[in-house]
Protein backbone atom coordinates (compact mmCIF):
# COMPACT_ATOMS: atom_id res chain seq x y z
CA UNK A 1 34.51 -0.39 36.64
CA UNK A 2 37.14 0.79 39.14
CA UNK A 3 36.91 -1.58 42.34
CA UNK A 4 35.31 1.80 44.47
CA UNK A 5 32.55 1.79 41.89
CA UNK A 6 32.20 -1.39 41.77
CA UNK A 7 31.19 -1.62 45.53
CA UNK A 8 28.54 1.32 44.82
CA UNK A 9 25.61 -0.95 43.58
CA UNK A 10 26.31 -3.33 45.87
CA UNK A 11 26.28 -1.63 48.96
CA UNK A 12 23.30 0.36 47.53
CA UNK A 13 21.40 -2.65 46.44
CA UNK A 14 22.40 -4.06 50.04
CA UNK A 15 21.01 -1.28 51.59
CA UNK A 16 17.21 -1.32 49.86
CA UNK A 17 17.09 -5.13 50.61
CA UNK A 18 18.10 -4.61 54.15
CA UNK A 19 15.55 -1.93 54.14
CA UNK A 20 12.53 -4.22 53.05
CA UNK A 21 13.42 -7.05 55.38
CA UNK A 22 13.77 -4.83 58.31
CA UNK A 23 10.08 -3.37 57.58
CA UNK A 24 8.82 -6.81 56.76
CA UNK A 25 10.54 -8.16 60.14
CA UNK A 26 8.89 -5.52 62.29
CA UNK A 27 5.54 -5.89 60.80
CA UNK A 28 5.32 -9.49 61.62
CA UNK A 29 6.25 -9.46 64.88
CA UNK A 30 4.11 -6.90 65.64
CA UNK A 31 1.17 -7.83 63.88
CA UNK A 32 -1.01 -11.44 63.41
CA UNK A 33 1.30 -12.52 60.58
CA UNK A 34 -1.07 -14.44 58.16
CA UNK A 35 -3.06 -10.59 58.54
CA UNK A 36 0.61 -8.94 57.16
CA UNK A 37 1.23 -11.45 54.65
CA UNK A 38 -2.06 -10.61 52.78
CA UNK A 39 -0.89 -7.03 52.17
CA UNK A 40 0.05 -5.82 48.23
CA UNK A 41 2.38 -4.09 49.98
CA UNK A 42 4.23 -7.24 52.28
CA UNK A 43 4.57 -9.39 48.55
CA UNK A 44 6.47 -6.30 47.21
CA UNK A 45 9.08 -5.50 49.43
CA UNK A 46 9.42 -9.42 50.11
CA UNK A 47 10.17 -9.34 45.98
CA UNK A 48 12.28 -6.18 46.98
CA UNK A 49 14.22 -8.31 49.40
CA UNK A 50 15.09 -10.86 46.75
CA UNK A 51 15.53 -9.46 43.73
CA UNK A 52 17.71 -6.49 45.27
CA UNK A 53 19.84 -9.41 47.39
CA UNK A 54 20.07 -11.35 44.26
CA UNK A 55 21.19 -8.28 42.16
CA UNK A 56 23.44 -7.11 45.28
CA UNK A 57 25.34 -10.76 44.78
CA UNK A 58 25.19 -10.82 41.26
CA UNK A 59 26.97 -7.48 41.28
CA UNK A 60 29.76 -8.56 44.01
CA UNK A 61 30.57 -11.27 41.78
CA UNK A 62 30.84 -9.24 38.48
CA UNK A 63 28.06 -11.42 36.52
CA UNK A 64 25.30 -10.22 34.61
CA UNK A 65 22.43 -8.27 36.66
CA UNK A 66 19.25 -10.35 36.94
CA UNK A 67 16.83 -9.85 33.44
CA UNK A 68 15.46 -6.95 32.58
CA UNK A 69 11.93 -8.67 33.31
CA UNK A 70 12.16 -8.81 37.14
CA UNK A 71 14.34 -5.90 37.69
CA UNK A 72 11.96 -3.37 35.83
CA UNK A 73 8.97 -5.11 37.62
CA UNK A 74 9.86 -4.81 41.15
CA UNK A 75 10.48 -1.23 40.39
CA UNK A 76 6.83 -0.89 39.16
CA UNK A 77 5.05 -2.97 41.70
CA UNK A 78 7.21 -0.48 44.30
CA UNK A 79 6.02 2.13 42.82
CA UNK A 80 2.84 1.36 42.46
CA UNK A 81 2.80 0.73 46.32
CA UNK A 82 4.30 4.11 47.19
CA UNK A 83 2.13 6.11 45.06
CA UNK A 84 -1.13 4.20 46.15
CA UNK A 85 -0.17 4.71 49.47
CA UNK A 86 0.84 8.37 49.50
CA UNK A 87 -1.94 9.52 46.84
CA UNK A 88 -4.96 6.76 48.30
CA UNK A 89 -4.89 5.44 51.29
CA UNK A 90 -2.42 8.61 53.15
CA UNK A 91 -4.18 11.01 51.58
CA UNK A 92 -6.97 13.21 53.48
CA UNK A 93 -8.96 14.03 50.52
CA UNK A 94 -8.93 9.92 48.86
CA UNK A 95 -12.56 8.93 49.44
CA UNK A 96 -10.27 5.36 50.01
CA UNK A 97 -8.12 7.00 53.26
CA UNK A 98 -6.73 5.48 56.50
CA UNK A 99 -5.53 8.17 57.57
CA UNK A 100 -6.97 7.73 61.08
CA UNK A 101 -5.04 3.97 61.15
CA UNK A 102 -2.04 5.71 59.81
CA UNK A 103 -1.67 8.29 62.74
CA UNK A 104 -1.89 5.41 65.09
CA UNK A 105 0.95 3.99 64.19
CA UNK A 106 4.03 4.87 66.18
CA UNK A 107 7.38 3.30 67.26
CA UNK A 108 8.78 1.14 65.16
CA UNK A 109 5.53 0.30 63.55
CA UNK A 110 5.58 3.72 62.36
CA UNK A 111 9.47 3.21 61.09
CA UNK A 112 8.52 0.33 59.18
CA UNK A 113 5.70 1.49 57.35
CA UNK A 114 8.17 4.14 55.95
CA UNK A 115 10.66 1.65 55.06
CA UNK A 116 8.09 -0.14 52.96
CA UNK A 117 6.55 2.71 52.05
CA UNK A 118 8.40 5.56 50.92
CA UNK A 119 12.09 4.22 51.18
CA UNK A 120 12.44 0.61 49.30
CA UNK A 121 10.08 2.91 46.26
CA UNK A 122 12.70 6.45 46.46
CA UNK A 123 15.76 3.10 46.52
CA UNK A 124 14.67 0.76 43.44
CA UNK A 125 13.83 4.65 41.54
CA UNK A 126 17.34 5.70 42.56
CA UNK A 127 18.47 1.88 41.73
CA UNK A 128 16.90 2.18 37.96
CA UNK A 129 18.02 5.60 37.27
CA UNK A 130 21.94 5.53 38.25
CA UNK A 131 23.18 2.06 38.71
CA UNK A 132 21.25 0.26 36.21
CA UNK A 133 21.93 0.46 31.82
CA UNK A 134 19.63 2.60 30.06
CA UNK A 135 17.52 0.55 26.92
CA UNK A 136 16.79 -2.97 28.26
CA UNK A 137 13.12 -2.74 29.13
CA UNK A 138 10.75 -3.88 26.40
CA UNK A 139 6.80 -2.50 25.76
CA UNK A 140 5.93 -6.47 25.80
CA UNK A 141 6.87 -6.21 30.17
CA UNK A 142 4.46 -3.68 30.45
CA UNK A 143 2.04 -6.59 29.61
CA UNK A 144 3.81 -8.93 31.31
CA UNK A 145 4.02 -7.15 34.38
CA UNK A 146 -0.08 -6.85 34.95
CA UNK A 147 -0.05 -10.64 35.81
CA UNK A 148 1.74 -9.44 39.51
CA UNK A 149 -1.31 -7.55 40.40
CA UNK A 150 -3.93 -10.32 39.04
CA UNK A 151 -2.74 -12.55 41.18
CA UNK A 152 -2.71 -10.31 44.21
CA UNK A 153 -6.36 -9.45 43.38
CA UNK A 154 -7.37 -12.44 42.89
CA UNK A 155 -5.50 -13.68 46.35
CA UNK A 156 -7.53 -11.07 48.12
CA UNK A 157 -11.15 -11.42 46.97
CA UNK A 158 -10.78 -15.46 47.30
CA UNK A 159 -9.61 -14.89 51.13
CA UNK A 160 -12.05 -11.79 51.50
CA UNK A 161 -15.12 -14.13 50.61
CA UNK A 162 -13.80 -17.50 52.67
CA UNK A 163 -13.11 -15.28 55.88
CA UNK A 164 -17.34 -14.75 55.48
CA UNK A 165 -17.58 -13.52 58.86
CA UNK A 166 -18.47 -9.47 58.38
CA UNK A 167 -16.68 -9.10 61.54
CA UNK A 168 -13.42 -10.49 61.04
CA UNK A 169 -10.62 -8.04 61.15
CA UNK A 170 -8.98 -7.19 58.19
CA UNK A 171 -10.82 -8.96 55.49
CA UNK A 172 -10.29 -7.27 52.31
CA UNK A 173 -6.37 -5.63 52.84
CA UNK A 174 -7.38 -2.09 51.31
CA UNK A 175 -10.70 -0.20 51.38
CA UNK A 176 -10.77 -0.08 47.44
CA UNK A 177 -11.73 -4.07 47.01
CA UNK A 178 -13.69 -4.37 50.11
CA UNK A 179 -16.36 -6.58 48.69
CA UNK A 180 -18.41 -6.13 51.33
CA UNK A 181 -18.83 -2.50 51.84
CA UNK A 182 -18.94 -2.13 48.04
CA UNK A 183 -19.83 -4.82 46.38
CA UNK A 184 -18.57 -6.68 43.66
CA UNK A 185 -19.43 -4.35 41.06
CA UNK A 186 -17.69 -1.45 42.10
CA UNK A 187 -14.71 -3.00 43.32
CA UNK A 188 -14.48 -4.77 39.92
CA UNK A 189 -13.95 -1.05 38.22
CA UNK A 190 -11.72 -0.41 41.54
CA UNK A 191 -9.64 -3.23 39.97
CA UNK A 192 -9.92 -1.89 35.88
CA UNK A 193 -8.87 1.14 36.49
CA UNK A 194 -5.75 0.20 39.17
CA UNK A 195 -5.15 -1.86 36.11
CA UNK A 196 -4.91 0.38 33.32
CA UNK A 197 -3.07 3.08 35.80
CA UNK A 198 -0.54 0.04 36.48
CA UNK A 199 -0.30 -0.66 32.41
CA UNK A 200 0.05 2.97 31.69
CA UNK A 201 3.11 3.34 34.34
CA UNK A 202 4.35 0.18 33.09
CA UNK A 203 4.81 1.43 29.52
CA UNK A 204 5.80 4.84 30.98
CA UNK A 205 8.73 3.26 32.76
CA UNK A 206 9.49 1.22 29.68
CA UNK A 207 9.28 4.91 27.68
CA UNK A 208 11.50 6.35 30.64
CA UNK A 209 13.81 3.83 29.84
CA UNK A 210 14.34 4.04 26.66
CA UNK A 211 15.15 7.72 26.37
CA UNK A 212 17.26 8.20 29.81
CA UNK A 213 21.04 8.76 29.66
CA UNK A 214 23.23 6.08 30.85
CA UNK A 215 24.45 6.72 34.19
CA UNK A 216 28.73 7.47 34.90
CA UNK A 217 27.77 4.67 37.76
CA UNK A 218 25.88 2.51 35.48
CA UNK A 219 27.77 -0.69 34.22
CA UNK A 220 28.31 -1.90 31.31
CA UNK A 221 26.52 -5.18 30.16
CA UNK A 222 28.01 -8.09 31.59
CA UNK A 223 27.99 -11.54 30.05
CA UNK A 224 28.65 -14.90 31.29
CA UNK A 225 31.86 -16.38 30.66
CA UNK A 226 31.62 -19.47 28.37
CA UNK A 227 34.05 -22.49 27.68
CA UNK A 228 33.39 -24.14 24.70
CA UNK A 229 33.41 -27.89 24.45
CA UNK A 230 36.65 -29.29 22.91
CA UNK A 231 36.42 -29.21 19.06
CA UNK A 232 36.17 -32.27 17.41
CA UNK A 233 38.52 -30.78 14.54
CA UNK A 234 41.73 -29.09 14.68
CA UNK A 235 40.27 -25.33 14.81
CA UNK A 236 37.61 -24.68 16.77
């Protein structure tokens, strides 16, 4: 790559990182930050923040882009968080809305829930379709991938049933595993069918993948320079 096309990904990459830290900065210090923390959303765009950073480096310094497994997932965990947000919880007609919390938001509260929102999701897509090689995600990540959102759920039904208090603010993070306005049973099939809507976009990604063009921005695969021990013969 020419040294101008070089810099694309990682001033790009830059940019979506910056973008997730700034939203994650402004959340905390405007809101109780273990409250922020317990948010799907806040574990994303802190993965955002790393993994793009990482990739941003790892791009300045001409070595190989980080594996396949970690890039492709914090695409699909970003995704998942834009579309849950936009088609669930920001949408009128989701029996799941906060639409009334939404339009309180203003200032930069309001700026940073469309950084982590709508602009680190729009980035990674960008991100995966032009500045990343074509054919390197594998049907096995789909699989791999659903152990992200396990863990969240778990995270937030363990904290929703120790903060026991009905009236504490904020117990379960989203309306669709509030335990206590819908019981267990219901937010368990909440959970299966997030699940198999996250496996099914998983494998759609990987199908995406496999069939999209290669970019003109795209690199090439890199790989780590090697230097072989000295031979303990005269050819080596």
């Amino acid at each position: 790559m020419t040294a101008p096309s070089r810099l694309v990904p990682v001033v790009f990459r830059g940019l979506i990182a910056a973008a997730a830290v700034v939203g994650l900065v402004i959340d905390c210090v405007y809101g109780s930050v273990p409250v922020v923390l317990s948010y799907f959303t806040i574990w994303t765009n802190i993965l955002v923040a790393v993994v793009l950073g990482v990739s941003a480096t790892r791009a300045w310094q001409r070595r190989p882009d980080v594996a396949p497994l970690y890039r492709g997932g914090v695409l699909l965990f970003t995704l998942i968080t834009g579309l849950v947000f936009h088609l669930v919880l920001a949408n009128p007609s989701s029996p799941f809305n906060v639409v009334a919390e939404l339009d309180r938001l203003d200032g930069a509260r309001a700026v940073a829930n469309q950084l982590l929102h709508t602009v680190t999701p729009a980035g990674l897509l960008l991100n995966f379709l032009l500045l990343t090689p074509p054919h390197t995600l594998r049907p096995r990540h789909a699989a791999q991938w659903l152990a992200y959102p396990l863990v969240y759920v778990t995270f937030a039904l363990v904290r929703g049933a120790l903060l026991d208090d009905p009236a504490t603010a904020r117990r379960y993070p989203y309306p669709f595993i509030d335990v206590a306005q819908y019981g267990y049973a219901r937010v368990t099939l909440n959970a299966l069918v997030l699940g198999a809507a996250f496996y099914a976009l998983g494998l759609i990604l990987v199908t995406a993948d496999h069939y999209r063009p290669r970019s003109v921005l795209a690199p090439r695969p890199v790989r780590e320079n090697r230097i072989s021990s000295p031979a303990r013969g005269p050819l080596k």
